[in-house]
PDB file of N, CA and C in Angstrom:
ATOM      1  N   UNK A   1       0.842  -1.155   0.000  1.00  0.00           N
ATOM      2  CA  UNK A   1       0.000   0.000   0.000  1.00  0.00           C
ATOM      3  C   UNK A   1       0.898   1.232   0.000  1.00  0.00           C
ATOM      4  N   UNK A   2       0.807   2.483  -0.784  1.00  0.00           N
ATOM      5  CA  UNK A   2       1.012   3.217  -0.842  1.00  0.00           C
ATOM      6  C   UNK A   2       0.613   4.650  -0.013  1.00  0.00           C
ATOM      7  N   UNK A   3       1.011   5.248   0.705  1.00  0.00           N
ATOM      8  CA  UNK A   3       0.765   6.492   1.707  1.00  0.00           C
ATOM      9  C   UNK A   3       0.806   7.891   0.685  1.00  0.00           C
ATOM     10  N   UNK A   4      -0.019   8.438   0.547  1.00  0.00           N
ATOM     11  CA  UNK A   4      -0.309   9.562  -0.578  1.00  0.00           C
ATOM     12  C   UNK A   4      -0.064  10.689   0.671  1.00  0.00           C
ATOM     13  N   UNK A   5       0.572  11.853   0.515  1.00  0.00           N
ATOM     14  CA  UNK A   5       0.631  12.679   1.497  1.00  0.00           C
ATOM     15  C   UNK A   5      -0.636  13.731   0.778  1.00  0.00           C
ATOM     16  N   UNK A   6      -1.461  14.678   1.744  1.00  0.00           N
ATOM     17  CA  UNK A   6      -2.361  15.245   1.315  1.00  0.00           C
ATOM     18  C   UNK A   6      -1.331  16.795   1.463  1.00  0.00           C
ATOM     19  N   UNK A   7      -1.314  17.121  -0.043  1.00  0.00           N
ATOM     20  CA  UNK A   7      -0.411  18.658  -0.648  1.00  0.00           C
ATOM     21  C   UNK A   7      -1.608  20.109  -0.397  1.00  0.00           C
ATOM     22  N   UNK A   8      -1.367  20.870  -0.457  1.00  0.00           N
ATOM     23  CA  UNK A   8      -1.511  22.285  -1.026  1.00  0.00           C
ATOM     24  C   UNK A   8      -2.081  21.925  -1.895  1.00  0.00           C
ATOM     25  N   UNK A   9      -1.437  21.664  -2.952  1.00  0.00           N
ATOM     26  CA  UNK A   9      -2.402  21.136  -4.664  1.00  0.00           C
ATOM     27  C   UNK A   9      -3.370  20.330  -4.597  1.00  0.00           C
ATOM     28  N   UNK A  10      -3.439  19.189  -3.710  1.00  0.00           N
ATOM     29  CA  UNK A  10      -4.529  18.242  -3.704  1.00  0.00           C
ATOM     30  C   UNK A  10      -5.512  18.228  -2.994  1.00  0.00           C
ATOM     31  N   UNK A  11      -5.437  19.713  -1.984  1.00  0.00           N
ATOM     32  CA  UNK A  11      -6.455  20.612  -1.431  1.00  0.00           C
ATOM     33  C   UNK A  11      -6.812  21.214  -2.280  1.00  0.00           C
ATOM     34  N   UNK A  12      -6.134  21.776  -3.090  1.00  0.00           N
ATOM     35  CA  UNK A  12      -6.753  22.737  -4.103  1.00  0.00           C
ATOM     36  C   UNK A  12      -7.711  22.098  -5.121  1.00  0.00           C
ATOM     37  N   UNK A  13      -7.309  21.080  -5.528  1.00  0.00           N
ATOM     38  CA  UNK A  13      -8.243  20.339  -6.792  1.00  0.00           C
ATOM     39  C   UNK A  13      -9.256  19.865  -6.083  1.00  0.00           C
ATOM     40  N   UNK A  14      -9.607  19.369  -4.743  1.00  0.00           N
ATOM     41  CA  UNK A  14     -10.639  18.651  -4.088  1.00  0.00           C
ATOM     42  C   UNK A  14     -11.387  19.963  -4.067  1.00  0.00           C
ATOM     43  N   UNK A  15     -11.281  21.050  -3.684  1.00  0.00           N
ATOM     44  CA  UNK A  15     -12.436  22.500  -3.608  1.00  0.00           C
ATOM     45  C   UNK A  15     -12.239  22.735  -4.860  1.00  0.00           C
ATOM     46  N   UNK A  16     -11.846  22.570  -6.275  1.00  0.00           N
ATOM     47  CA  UNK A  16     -12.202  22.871  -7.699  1.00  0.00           C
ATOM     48  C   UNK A  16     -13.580  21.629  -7.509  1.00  0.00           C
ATOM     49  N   UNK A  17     -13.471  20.790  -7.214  1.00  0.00           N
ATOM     50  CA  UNK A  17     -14.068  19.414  -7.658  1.00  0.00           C
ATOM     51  C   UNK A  17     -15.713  19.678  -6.704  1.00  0.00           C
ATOM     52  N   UNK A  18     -15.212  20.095  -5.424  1.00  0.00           N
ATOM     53  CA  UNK A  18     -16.256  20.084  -4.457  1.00  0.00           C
ATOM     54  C   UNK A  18     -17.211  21.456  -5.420  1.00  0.00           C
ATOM     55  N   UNK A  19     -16.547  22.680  -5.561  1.00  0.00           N
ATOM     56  CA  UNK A  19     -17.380  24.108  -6.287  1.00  0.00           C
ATOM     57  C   UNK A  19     -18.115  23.038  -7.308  1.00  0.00           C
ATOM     58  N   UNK A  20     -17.464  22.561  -8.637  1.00  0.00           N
ATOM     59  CA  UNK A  20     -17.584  21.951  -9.733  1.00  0.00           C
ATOM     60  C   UNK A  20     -19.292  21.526  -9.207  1.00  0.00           C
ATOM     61  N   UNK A  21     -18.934  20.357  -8.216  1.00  0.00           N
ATOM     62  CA  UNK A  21     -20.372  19.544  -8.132  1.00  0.00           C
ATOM     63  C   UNK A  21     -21.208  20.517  -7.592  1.00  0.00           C
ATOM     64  N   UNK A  22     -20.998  21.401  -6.489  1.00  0.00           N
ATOM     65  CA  UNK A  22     -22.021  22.236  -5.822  1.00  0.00           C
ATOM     66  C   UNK A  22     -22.677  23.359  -6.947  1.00  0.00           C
ATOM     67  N   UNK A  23     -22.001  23.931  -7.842  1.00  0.00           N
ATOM     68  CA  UNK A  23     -22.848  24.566  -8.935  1.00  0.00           C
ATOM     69  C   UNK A  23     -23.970  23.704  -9.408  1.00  0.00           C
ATOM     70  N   UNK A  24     -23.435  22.699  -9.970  1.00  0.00           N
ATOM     71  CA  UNK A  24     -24.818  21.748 -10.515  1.00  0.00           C
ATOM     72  C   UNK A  24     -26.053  21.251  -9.814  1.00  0.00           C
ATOM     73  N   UNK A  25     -25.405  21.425  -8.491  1.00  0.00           N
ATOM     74  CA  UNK A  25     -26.810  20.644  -7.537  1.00  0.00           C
ATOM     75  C   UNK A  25     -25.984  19.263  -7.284  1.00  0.00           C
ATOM     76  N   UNK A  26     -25.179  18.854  -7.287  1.00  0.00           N
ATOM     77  CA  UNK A  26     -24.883  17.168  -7.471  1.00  0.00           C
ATOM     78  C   UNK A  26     -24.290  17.227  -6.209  1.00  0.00           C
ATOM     79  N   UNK A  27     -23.499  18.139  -4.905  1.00  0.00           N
ATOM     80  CA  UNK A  27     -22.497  18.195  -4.373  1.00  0.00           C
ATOM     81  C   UNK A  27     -22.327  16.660  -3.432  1.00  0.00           C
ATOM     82  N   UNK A  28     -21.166  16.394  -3.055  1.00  0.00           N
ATOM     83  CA  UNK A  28     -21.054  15.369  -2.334  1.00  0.00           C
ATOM     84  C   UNK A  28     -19.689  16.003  -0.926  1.00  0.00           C
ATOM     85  N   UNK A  29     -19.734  15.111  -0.116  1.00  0.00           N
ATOM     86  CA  UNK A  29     -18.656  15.165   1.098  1.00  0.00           C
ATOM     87  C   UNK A  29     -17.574  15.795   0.508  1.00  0.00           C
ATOM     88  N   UNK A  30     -17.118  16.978   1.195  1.00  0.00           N
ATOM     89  CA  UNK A  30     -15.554  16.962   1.002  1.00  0.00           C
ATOM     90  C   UNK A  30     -14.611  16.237   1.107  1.00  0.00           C
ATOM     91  N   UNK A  31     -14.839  15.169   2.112  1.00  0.00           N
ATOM     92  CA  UNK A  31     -13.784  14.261   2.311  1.00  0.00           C
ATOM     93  C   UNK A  31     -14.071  13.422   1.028  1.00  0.00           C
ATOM     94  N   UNK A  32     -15.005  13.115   0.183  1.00  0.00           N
ATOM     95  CA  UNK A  32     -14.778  12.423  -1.186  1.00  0.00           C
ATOM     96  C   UNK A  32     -13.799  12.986  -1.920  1.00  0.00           C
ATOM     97  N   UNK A  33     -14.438  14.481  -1.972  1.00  0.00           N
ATOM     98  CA  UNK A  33     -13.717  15.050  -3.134  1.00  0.00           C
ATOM     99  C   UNK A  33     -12.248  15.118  -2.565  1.00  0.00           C
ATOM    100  N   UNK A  34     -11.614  15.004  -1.327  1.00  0.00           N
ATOM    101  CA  UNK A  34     -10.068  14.875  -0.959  1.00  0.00           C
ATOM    102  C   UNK A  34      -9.546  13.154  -1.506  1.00  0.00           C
ATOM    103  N   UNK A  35     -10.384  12.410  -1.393  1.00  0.00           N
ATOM    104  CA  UNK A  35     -10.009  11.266  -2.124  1.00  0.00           C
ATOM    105  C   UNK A  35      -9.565  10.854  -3.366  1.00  0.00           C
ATOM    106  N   UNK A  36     -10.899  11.537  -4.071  1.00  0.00           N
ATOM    107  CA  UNK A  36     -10.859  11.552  -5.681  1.00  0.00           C
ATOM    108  C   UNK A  36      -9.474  12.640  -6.080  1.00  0.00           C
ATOM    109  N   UNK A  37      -9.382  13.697  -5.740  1.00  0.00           N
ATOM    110  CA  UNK A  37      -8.034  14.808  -5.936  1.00  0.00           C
ATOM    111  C   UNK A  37      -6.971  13.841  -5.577  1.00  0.00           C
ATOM    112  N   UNK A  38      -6.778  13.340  -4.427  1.00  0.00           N
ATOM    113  CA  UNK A  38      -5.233  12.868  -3.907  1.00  0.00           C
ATOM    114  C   UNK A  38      -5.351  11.506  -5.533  1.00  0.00           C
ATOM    115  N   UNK A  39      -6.367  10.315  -5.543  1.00  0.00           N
ATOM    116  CA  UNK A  39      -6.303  10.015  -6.555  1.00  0.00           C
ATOM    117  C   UNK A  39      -6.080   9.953  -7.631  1.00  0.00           C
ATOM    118  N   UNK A  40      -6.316  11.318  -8.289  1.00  0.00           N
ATOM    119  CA  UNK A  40      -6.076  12.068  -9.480  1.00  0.00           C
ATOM    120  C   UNK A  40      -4.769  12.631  -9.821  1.00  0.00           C
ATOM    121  N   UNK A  41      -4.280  12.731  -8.440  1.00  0.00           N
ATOM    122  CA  UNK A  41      -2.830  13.639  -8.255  1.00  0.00           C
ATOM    123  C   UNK A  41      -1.745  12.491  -8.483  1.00  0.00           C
ATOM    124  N   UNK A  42      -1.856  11.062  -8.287  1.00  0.00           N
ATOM    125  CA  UNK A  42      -1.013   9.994  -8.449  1.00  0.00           C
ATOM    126  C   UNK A  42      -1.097   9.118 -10.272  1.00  0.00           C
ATOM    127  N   UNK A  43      -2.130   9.969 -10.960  1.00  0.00           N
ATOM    128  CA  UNK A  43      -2.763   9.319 -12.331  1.00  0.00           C
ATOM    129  C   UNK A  43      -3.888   8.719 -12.400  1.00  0.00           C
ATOM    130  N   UNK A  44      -4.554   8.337 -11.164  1.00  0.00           N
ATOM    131  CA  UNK A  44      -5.650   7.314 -11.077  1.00  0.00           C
ATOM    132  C   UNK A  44      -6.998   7.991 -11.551  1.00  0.00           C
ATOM    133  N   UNK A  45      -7.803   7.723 -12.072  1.00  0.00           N
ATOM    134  CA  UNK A  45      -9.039   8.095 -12.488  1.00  0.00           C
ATOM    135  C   UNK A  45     -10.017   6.895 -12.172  1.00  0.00           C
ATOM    136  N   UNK A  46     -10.219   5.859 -11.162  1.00  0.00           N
ATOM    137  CA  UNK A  46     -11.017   4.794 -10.907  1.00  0.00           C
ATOM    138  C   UNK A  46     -10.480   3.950  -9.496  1.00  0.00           C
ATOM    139  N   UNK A  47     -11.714   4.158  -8.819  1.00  0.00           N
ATOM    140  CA  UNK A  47     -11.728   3.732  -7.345  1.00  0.00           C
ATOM    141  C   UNK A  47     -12.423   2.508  -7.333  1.00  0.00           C
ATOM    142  N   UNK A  48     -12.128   1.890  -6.278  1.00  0.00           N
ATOM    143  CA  UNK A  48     -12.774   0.963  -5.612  1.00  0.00           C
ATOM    144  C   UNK A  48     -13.444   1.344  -4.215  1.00  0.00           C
ATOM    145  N   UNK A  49     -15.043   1.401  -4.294  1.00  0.00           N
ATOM    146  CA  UNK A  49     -15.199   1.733  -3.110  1.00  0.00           C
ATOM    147  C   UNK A  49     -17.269   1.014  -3.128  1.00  0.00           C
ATOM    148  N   UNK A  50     -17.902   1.186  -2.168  1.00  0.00           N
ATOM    149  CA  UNK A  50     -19.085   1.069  -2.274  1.00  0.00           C
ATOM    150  C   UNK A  50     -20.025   2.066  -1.966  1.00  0.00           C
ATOM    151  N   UNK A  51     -19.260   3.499  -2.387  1.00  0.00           N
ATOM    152  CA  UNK A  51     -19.927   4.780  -2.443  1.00  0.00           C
ATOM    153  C   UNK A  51     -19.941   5.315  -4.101  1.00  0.00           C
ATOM    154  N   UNK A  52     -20.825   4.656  -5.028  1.00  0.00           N
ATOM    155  CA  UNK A  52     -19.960   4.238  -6.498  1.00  0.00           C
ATOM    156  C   UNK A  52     -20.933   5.842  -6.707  1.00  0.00           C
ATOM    157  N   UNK A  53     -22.321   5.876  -6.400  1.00  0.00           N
ATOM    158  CA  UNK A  53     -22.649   7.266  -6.666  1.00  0.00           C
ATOM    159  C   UNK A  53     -21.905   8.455  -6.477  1.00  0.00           C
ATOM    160  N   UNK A  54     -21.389   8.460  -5.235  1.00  0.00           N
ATOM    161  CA  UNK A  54     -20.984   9.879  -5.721  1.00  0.00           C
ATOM    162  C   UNK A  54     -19.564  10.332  -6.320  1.00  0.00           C
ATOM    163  N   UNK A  55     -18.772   9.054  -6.229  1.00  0.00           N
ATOM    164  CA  UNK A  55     -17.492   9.085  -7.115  1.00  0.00           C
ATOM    165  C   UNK A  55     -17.462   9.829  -8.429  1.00  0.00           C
ATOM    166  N   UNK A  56     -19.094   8.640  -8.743  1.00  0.00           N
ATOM    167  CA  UNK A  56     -19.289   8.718 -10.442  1.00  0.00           C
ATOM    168  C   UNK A  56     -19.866  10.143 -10.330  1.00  0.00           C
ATOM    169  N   UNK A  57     -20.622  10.843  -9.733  1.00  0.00           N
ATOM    170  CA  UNK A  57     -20.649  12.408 -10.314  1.00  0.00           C
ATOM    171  C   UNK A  57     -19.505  13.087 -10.690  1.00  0.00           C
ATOM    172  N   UNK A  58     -18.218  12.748 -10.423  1.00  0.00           N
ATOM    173  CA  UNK A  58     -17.003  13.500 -10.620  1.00  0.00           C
ATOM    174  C   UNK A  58     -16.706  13.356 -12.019  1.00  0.00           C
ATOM    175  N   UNK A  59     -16.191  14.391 -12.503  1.00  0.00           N
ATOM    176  CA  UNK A  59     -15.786  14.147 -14.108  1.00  0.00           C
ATOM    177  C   UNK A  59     -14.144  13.944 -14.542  1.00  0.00           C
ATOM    178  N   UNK A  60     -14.458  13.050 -15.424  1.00  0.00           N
ATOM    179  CA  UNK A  60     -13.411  11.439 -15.800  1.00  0.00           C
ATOM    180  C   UNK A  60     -13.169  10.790 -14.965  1.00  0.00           C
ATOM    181  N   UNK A  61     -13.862  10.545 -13.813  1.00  0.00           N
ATOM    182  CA  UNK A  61     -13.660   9.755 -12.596  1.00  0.00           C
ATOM    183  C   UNK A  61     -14.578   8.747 -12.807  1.00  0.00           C
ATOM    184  N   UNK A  62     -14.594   7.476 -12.438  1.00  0.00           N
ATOM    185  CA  UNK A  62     -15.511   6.427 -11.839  1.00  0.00           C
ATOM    186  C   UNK A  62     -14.852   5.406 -10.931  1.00  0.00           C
ATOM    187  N   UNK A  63     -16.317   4.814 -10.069  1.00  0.00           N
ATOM    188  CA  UNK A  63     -15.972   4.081  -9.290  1.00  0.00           C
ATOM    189  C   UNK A  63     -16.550   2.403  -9.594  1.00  0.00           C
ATOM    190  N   UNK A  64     -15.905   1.476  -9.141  1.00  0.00           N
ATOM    191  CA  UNK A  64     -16.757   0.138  -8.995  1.00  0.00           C
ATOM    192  C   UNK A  64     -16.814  -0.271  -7.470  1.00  0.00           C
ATOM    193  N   UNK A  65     -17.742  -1.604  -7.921  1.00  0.00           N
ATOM    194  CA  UNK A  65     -18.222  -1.836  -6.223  1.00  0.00           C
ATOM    195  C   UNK A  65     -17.100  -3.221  -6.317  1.00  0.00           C
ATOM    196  N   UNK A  66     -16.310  -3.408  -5.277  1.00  0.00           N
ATOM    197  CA  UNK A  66     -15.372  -4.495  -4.591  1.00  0.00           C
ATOM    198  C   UNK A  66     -15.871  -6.381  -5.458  1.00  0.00           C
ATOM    199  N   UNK A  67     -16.920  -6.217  -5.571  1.00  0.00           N
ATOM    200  CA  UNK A  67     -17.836  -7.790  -6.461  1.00  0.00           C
ATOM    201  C   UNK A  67     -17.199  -7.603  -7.783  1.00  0.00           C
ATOM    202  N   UNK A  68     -17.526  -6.060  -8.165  1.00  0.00           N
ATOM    203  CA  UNK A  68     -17.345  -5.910  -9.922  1.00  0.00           C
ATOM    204  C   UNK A  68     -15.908  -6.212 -10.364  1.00  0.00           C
ATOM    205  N   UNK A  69     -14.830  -6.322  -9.209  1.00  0.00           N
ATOM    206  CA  UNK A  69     -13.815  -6.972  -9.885  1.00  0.00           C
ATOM    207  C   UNK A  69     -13.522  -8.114 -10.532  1.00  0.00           C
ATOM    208  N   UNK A  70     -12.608  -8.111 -11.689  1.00  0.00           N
ATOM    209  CA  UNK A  70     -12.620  -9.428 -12.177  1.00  0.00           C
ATOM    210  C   UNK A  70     -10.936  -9.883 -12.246  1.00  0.00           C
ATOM    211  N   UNK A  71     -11.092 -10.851 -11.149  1.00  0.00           N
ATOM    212  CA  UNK A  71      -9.765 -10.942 -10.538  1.00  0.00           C
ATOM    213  C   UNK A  71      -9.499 -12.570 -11.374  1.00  0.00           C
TER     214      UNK A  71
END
């Protein structure tokens, strides 16, 4: 497992991401949007989690649920 340190920058993109959804009406937890940013900040664009809604409101982001793997 890898330890992602949370930056300046990856605060910054999680409140682009958090504004982003709250204009539309869609908003979700900040602590998502610190997930999805630190995520984004390493290349990743796809989580594993069983909060797949509000991942997937994020844009070029998606999530699957832990079953949907195909191991």
């Amino acid at each position: 497992m890898q330890v992602i340190d949370l930056t300046e920058p990856v605060a910054f993109e999680a409140g682009k991401i958090y504004a982003a959804l709250s204009r539309t009406g869609k908003r979700i937890e900040f602590n998502d949007c610190l997930i999805a940013a630190t995520a984004k900040s390493v290349g990743m664009n796809r989580i594993v989690t069983r909060n797949r809604d509000h991942f997937n409101r994020i844009a070029d982001f998606s999530a699957v649920l832990p079953e949907d793997l195909e191991f």
